[in-house]
N, C-alpha and C. Protein backbone atom coordinates (compact mmCIF):
# COMPACT_ATOMS: atom_id res chain seq x y z
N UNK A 1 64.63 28.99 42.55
CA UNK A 1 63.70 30.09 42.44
C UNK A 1 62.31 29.68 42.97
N UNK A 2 62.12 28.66 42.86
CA UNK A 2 60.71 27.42 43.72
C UNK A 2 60.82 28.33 44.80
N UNK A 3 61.85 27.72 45.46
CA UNK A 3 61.68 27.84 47.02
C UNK A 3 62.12 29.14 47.50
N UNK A 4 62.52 29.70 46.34
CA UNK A 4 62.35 31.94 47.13
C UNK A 4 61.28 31.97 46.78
N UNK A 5 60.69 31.66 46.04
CA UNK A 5 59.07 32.23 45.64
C UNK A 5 58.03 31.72 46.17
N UNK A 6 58.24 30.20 47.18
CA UNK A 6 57.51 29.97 48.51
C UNK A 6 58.12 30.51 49.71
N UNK A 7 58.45 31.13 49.81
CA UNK A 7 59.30 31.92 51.06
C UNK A 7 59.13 33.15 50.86
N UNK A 8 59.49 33.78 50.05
CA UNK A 8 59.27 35.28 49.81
C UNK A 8 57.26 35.39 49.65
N UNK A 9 56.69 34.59 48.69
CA UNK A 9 55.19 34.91 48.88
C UNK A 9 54.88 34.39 50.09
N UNK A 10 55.21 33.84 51.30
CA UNK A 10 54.22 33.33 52.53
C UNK A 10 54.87 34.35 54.05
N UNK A 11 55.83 34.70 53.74
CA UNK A 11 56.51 35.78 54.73
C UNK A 11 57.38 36.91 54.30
N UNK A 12 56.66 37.34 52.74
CA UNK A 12 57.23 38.77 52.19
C UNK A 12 59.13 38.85 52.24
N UNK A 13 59.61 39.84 52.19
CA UNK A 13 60.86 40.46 51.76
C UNK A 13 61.20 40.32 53.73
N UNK A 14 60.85 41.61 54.28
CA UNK A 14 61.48 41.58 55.62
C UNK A 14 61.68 40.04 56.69
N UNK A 15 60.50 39.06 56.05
CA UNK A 15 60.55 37.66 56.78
C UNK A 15 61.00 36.84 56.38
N UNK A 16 61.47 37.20 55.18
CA UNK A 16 62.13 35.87 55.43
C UNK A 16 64.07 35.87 55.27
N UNK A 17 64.13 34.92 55.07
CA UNK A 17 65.70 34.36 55.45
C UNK A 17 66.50 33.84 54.42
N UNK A 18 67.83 33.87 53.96
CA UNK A 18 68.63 33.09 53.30
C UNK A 18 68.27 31.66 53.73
N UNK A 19 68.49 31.55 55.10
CA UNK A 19 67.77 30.27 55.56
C UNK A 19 67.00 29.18 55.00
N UNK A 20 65.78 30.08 55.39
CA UNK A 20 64.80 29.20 54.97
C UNK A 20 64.85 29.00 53.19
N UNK A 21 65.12 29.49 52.80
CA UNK A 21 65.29 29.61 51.49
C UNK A 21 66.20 28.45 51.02
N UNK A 22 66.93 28.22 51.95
CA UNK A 22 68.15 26.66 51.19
C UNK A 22 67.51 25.43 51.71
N UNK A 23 66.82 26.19 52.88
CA UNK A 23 66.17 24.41 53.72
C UNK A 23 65.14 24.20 52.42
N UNK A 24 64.26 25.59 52.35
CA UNK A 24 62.94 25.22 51.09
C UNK A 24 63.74 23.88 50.10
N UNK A 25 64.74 24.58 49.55
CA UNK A 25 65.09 24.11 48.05
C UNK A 25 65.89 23.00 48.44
N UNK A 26 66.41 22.67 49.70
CA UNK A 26 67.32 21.95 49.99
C UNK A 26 68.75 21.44 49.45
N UNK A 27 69.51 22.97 49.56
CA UNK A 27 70.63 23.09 48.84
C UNK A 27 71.09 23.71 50.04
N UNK A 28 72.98 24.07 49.95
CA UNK A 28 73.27 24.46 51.16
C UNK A 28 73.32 26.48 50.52
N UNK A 29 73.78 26.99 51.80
CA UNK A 29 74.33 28.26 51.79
C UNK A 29 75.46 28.95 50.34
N UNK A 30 75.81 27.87 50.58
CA UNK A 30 77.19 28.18 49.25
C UNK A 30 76.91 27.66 48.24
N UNK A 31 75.73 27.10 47.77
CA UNK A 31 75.45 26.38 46.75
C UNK A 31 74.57 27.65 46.21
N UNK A 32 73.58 28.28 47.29
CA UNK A 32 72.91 29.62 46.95
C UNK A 32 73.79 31.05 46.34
N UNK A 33 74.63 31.01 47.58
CA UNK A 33 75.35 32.20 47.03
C UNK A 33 76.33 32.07 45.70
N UNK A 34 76.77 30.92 45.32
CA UNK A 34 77.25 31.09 44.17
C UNK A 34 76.69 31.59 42.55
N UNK A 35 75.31 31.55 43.39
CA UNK A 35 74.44 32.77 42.14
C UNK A 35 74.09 33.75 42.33
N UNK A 36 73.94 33.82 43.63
CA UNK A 36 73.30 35.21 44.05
C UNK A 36 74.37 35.95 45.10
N UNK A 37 74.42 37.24 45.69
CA UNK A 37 75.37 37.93 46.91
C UNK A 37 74.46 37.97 47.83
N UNK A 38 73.26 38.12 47.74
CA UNK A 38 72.37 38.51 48.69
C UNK A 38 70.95 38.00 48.50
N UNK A 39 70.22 38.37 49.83
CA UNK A 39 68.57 37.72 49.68
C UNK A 39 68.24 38.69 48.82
N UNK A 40 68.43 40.51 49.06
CA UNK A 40 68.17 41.21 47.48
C UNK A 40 68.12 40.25 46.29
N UNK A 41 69.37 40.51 45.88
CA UNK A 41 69.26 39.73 44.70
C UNK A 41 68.77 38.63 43.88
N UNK A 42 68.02 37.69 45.24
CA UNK A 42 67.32 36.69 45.21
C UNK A 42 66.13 36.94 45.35
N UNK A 43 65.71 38.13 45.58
CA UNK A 43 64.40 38.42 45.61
C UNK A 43 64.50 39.96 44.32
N UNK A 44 64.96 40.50 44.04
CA UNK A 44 64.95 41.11 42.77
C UNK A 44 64.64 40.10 41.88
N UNK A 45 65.66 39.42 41.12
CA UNK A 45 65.96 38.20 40.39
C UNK A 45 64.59 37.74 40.69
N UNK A 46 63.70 37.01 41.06
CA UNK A 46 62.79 36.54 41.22
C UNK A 46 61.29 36.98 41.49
N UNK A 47 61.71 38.74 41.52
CA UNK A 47 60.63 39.51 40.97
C UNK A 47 60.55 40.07 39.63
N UNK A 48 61.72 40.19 39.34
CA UNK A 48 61.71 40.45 37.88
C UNK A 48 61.18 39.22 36.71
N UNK A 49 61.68 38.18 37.32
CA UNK A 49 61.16 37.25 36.61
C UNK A 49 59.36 36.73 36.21
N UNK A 50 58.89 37.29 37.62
CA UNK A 50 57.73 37.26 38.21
C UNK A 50 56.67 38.20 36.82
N UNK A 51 57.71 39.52 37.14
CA UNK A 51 57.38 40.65 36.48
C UNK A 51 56.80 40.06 34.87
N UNK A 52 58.30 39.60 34.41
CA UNK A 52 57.99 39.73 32.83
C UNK A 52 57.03 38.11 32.54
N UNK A 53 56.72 37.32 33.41
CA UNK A 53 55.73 36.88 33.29
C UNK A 53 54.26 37.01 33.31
N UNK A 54 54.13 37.74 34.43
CA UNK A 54 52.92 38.40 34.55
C UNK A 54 52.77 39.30 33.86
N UNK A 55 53.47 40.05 32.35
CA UNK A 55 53.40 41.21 31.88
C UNK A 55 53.13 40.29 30.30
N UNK A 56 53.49 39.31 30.30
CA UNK A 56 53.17 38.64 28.68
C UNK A 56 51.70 38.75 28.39
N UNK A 57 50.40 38.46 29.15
CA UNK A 57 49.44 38.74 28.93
C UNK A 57 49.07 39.98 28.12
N UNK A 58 49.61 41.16 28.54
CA UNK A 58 49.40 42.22 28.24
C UNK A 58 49.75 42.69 27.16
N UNK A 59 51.10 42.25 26.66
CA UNK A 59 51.89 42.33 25.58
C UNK A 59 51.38 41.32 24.55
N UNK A 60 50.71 40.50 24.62
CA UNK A 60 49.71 39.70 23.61
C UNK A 60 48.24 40.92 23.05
N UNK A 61 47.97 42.10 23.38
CA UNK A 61 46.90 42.73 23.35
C UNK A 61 47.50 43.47 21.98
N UNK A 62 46.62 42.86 21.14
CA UNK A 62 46.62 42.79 19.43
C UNK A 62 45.75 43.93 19.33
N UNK A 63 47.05 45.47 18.72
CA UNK A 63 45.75 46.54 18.06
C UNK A 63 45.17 46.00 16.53
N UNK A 64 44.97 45.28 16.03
CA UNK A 64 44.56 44.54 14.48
C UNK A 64 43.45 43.58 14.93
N UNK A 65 43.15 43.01 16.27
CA UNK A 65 42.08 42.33 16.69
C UNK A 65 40.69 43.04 17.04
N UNK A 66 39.97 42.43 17.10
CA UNK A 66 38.74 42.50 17.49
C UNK A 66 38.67 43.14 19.22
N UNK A 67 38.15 44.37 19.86
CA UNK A 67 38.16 44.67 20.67
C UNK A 67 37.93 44.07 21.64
N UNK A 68 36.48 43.76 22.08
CA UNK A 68 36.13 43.28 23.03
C UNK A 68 37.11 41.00 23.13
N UNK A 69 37.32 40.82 22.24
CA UNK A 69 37.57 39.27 22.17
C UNK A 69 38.91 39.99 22.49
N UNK A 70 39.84 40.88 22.27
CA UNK A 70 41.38 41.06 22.77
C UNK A 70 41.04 40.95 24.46
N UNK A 71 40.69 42.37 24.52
CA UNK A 71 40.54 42.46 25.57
C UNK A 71 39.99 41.45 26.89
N UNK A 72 38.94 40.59 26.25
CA UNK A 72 38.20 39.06 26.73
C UNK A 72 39.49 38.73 27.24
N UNK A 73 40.35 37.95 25.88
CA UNK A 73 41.49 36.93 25.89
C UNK A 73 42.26 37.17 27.18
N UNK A 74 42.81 38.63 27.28
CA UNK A 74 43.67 39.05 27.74
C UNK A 74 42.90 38.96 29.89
N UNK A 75 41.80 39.02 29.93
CA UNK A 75 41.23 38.73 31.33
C UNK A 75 41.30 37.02 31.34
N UNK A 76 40.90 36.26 30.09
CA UNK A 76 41.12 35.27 30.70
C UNK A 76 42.54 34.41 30.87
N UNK A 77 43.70 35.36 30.29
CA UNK A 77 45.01 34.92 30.19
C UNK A 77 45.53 35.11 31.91
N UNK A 78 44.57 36.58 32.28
CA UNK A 78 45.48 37.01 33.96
C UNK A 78 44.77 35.68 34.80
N UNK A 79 43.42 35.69 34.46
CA UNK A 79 42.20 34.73 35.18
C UNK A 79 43.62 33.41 35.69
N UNK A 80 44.01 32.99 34.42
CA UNK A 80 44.02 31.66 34.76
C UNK A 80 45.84 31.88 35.89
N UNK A 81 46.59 32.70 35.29
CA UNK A 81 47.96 32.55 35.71
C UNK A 81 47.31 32.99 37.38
N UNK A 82 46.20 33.48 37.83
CA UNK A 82 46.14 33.83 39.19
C UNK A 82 45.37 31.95 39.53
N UNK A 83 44.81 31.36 39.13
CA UNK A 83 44.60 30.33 39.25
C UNK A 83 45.85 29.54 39.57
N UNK A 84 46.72 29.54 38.58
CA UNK A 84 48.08 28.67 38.22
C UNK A 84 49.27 29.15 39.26
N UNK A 85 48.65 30.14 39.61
CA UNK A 85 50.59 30.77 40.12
C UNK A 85 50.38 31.72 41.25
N UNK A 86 49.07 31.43 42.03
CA UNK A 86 49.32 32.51 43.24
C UNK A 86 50.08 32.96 43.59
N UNK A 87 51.42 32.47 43.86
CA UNK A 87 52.11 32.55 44.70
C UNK A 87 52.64 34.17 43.93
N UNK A 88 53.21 33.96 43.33
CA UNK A 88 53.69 35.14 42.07
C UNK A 88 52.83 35.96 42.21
N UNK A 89 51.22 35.92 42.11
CA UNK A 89 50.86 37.46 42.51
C UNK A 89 50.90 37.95 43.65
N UNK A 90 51.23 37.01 44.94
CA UNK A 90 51.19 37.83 46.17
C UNK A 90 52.61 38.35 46.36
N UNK A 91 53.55 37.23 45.93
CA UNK A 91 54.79 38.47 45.60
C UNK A 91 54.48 39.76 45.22
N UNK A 92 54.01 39.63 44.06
CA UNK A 92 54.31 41.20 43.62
C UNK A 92 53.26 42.13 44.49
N UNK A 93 52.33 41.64 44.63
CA UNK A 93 51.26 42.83 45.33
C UNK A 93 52.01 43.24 46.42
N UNK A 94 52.87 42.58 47.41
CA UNK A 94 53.35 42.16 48.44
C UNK A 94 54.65 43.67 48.29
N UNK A 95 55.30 43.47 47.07
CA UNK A 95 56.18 44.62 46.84
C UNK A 95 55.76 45.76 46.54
N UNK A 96 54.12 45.97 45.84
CA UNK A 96 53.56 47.09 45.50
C UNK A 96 53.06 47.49 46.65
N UNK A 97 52.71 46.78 47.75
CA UNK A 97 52.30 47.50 49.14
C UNK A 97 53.18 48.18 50.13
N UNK A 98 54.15 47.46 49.88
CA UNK A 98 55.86 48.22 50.22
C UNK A 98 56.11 49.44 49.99
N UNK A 99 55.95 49.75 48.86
CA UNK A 99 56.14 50.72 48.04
C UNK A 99 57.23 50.66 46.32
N UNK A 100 57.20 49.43 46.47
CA UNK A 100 58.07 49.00 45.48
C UNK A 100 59.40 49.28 45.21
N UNK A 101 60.30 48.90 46.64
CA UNK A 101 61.25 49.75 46.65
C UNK A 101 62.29 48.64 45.68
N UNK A 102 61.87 47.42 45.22
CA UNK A 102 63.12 46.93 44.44
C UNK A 102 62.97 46.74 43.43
N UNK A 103 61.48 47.13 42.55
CA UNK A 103 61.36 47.11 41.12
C UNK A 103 60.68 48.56 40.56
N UNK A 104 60.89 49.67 41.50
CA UNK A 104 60.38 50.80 40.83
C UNK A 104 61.31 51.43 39.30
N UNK A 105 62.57 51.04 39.47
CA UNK A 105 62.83 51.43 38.06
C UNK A 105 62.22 50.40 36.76
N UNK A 106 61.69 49.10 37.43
CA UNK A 106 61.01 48.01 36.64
C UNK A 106 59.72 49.03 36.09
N UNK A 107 58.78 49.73 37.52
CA UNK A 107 57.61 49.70 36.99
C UNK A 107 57.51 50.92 36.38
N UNK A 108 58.47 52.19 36.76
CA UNK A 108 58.46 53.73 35.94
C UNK A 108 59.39 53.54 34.55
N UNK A 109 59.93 52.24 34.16
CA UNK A 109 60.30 52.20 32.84
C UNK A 109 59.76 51.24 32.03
N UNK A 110 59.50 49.45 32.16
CA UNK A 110 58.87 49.15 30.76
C UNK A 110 57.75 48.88 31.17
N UNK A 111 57.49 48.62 32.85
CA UNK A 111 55.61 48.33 32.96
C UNK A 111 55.37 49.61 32.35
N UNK A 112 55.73 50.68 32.60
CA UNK A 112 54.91 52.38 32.09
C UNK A 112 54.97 52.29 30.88
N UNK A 113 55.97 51.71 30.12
CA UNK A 113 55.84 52.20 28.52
C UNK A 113 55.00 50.95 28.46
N UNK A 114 54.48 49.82 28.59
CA UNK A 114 53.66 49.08 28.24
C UNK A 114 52.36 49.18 28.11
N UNK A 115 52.08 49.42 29.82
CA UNK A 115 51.22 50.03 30.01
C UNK A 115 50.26 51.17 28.60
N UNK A 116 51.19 52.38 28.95
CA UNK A 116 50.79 53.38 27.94
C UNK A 116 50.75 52.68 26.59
N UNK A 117 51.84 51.80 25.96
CA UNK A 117 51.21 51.61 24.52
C UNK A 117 49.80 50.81 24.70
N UNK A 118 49.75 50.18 25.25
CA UNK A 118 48.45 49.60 25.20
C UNK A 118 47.63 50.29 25.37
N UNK A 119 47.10 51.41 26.49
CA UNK A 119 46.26 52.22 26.89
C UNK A 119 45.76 53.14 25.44
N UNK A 120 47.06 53.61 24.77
CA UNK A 120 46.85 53.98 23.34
C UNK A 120 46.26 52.94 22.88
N UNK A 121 46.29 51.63 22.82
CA UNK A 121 45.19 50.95 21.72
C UNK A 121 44.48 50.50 22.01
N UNK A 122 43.51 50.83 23.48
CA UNK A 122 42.30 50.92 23.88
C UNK A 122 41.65 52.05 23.61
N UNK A 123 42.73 53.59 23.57
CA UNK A 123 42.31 54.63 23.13
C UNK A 123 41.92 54.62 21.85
N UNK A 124 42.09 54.09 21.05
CA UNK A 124 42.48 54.10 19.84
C UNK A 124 40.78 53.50 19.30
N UNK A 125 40.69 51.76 19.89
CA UNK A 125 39.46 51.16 19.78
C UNK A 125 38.56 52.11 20.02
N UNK A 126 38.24 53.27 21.29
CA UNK A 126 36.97 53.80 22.00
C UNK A 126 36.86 55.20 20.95
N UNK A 127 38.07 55.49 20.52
CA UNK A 127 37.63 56.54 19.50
C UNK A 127 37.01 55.88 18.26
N UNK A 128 37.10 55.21 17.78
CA UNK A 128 36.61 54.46 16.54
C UNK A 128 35.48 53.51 16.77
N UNK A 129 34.78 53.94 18.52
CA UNK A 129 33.25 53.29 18.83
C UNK A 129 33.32 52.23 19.29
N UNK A 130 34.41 51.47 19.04
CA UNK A 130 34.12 49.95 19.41
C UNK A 130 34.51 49.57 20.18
N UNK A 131 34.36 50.96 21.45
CA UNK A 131 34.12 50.26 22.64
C UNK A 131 33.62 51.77 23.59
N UNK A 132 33.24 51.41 24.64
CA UNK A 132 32.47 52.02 25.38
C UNK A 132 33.47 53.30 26.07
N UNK A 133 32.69 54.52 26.22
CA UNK A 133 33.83 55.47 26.98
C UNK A 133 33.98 55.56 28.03
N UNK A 134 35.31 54.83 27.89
CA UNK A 134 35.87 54.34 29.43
C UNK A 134 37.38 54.97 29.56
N UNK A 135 38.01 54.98 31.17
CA UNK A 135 39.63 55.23 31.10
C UNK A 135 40.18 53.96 30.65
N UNK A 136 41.21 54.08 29.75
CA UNK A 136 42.04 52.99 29.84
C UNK A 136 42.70 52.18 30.77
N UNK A 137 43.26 53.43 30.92
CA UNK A 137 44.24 53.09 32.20
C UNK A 137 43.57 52.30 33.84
N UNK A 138 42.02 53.02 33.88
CA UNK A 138 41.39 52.41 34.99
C UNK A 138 40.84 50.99 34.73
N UNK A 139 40.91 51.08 33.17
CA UNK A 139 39.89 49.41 32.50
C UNK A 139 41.33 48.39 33.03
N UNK A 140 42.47 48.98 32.89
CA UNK A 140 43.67 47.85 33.03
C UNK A 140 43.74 47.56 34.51
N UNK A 141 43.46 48.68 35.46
CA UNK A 141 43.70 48.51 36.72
C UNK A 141 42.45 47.93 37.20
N UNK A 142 41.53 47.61 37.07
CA UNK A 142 40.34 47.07 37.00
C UNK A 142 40.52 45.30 36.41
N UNK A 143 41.02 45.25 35.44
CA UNK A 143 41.50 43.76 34.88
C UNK A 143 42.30 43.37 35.80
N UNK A 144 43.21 44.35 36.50
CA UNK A 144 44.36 43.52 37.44
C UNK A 144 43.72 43.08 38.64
N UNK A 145 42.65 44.11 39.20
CA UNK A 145 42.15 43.68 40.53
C UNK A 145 41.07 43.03 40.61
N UNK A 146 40.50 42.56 39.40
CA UNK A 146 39.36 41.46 39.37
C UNK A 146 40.11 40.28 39.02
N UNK A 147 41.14 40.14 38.41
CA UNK A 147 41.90 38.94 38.35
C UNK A 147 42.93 38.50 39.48
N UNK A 148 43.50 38.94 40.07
CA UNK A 148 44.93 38.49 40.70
C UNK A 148 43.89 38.68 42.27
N UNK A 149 42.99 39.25 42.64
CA UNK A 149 42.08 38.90 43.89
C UNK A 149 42.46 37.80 43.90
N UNK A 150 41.70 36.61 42.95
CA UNK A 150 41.60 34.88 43.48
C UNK A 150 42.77 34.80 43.83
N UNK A 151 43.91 35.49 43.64
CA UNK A 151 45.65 34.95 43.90
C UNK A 151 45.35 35.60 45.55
N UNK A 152 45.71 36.98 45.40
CA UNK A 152 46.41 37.95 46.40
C UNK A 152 45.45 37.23 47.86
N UNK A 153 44.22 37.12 47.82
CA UNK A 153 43.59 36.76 48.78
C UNK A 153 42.74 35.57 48.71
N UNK A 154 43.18 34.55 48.32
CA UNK A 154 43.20 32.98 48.09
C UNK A 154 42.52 32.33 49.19
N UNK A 155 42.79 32.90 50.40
CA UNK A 155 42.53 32.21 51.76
C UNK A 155 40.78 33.28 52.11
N UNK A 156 40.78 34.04 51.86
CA UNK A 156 39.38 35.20 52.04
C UNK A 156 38.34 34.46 51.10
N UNK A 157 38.73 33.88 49.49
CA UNK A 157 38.32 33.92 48.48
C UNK A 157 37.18 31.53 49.14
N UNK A 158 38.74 31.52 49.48
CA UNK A 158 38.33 30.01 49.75
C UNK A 158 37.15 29.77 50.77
N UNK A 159 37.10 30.88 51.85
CA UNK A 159 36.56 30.79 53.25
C UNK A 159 35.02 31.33 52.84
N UNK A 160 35.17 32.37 52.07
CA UNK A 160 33.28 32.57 51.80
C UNK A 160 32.93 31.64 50.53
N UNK A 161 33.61 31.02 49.56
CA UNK A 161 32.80 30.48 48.64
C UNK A 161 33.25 28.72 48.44
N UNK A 162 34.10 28.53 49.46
CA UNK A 162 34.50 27.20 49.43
C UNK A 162 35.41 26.89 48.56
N UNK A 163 36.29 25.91 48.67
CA UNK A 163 37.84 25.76 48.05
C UNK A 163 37.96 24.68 46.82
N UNK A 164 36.65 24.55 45.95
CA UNK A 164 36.75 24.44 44.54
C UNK A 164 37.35 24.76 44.07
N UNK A 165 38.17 24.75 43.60
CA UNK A 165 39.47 25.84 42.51
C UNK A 165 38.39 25.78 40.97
N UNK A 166 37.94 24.93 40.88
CA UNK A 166 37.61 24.73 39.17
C UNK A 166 36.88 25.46 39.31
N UNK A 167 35.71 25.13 40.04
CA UNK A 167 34.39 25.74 40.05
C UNK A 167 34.60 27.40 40.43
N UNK A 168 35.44 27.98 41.25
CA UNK A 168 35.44 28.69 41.72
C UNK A 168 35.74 29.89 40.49
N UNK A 169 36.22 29.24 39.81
CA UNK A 169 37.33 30.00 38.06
C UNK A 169 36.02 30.25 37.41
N UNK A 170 35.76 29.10 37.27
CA UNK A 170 34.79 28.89 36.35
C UNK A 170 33.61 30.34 36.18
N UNK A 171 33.23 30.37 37.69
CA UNK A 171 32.07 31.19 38.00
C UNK A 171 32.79 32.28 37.88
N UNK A 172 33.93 32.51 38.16
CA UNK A 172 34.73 34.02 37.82
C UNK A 172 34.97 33.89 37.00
N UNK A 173 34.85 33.29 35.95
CA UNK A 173 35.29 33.82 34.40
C UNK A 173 33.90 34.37 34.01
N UNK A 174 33.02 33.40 33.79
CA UNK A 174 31.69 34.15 33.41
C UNK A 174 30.70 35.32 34.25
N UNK A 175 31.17 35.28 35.46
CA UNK A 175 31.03 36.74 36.05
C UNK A 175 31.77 38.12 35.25
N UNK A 176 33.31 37.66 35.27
CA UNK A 176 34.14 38.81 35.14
C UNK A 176 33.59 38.86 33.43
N UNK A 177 33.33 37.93 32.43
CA UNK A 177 32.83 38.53 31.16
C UNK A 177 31.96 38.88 30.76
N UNK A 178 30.50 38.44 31.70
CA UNK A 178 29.48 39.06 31.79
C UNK A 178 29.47 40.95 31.81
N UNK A 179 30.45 40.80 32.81
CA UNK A 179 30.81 42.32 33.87
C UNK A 179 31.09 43.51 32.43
N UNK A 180 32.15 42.78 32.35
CA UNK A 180 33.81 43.56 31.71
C UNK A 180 32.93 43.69 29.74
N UNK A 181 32.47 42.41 29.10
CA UNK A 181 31.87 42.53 28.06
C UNK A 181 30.75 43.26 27.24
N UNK A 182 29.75 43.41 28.49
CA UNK A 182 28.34 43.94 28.43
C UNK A 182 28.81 45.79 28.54
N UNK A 183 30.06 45.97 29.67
CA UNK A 183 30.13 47.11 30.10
C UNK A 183 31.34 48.02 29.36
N UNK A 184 31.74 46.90 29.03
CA UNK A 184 32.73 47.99 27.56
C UNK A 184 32.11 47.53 26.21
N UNK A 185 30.63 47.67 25.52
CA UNK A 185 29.98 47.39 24.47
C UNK A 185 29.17 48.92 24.35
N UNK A 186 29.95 49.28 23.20
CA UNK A 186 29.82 51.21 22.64
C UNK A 186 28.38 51.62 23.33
N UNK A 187 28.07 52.49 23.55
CA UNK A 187 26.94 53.18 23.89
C UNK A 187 26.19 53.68 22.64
């Protein structure tokens, strides 16, 4: 799964190859297919996996916690896995630019019900003040695209601010909580 997930994130779904995929991992053809029938399935299988990793963050978002520190936690949980695991978010962005043609029953059934329960317990916080009136739904899509940037465009990100990884986090964490903290704090 290493070496579909360096192959599939550096030349997407249409580029790449069963091929390259056994040279990556250095296993043969028949050693692959005896788990999988197809590069589909090797690239489903390894977006889904992608999926319910990148979705644990979210599913940690405690309605019994403290608003703004959930919500904190939960930017610096995406912060770091885009630090840790580029590769995995350009997969998936990579399929959402597609049009998501191999995990849309993924994302119109438990990303949506996730999604929405949570959105309810942001709704939930902003009715009860303790937090600023905002969309939910745009505060989440907003967490995704200030976090998984350092992933999706890694090479844009390195070229204007230089290829520190630490430093580079660093200053995006206390940017993005400066941002995200000050601007969801009740009116």
């Amino acid at each position: 799964m290493d070496a579909a997930l360096e192959v599939f994130s550096t030349y997407g779904y249409r580029g790449s190859t069963i091929d390259q995929i056994v040279q990556a991992a250095d296993m043969s053809k028949s050693s692959l297919f005896y788990y999988f029938n197809s590069k589909t399935e090797v690239y489903v299988a390894l977006l889904s996996e992608t999926l319910e990793e990148w979705l644990k963050p979210l599913t940690q978002l405690d309605p019994a916690g403290d608003p703004l520190q959930e919500i904190w936690s939960y930017i610096e949980r995406k912060l770091d896995m885009s630090r840790t695991n580029p590769k995995a978010s350009r997969l998936f962005a990579n399929e959402i630019l597609h049009g998501a043609p191999n995990i849309m029953s993924i994302l119109t059934g438990e990303l949506k019900a996730l999604v929405d329960e949570k959105c309810q317990t942001i709704q939930l916080w902003i009715d009860q003040g303790k937090l600023a009136q905002v969309s939910p739904y745009h505060l989440i899509f907003m967490i995704w695209a200030t976090t998984q940037h350092y992933a999706d465009y890694e090479v844009q990100v390195d070229t204007l601010i230089g290829d520190d990884c630490d430093k580079r986090f660093a200053d995006a964490n206390q940017t993005l909580k400066t941002i995200f903290l000050n601007g969801l704090l009740p009116r």
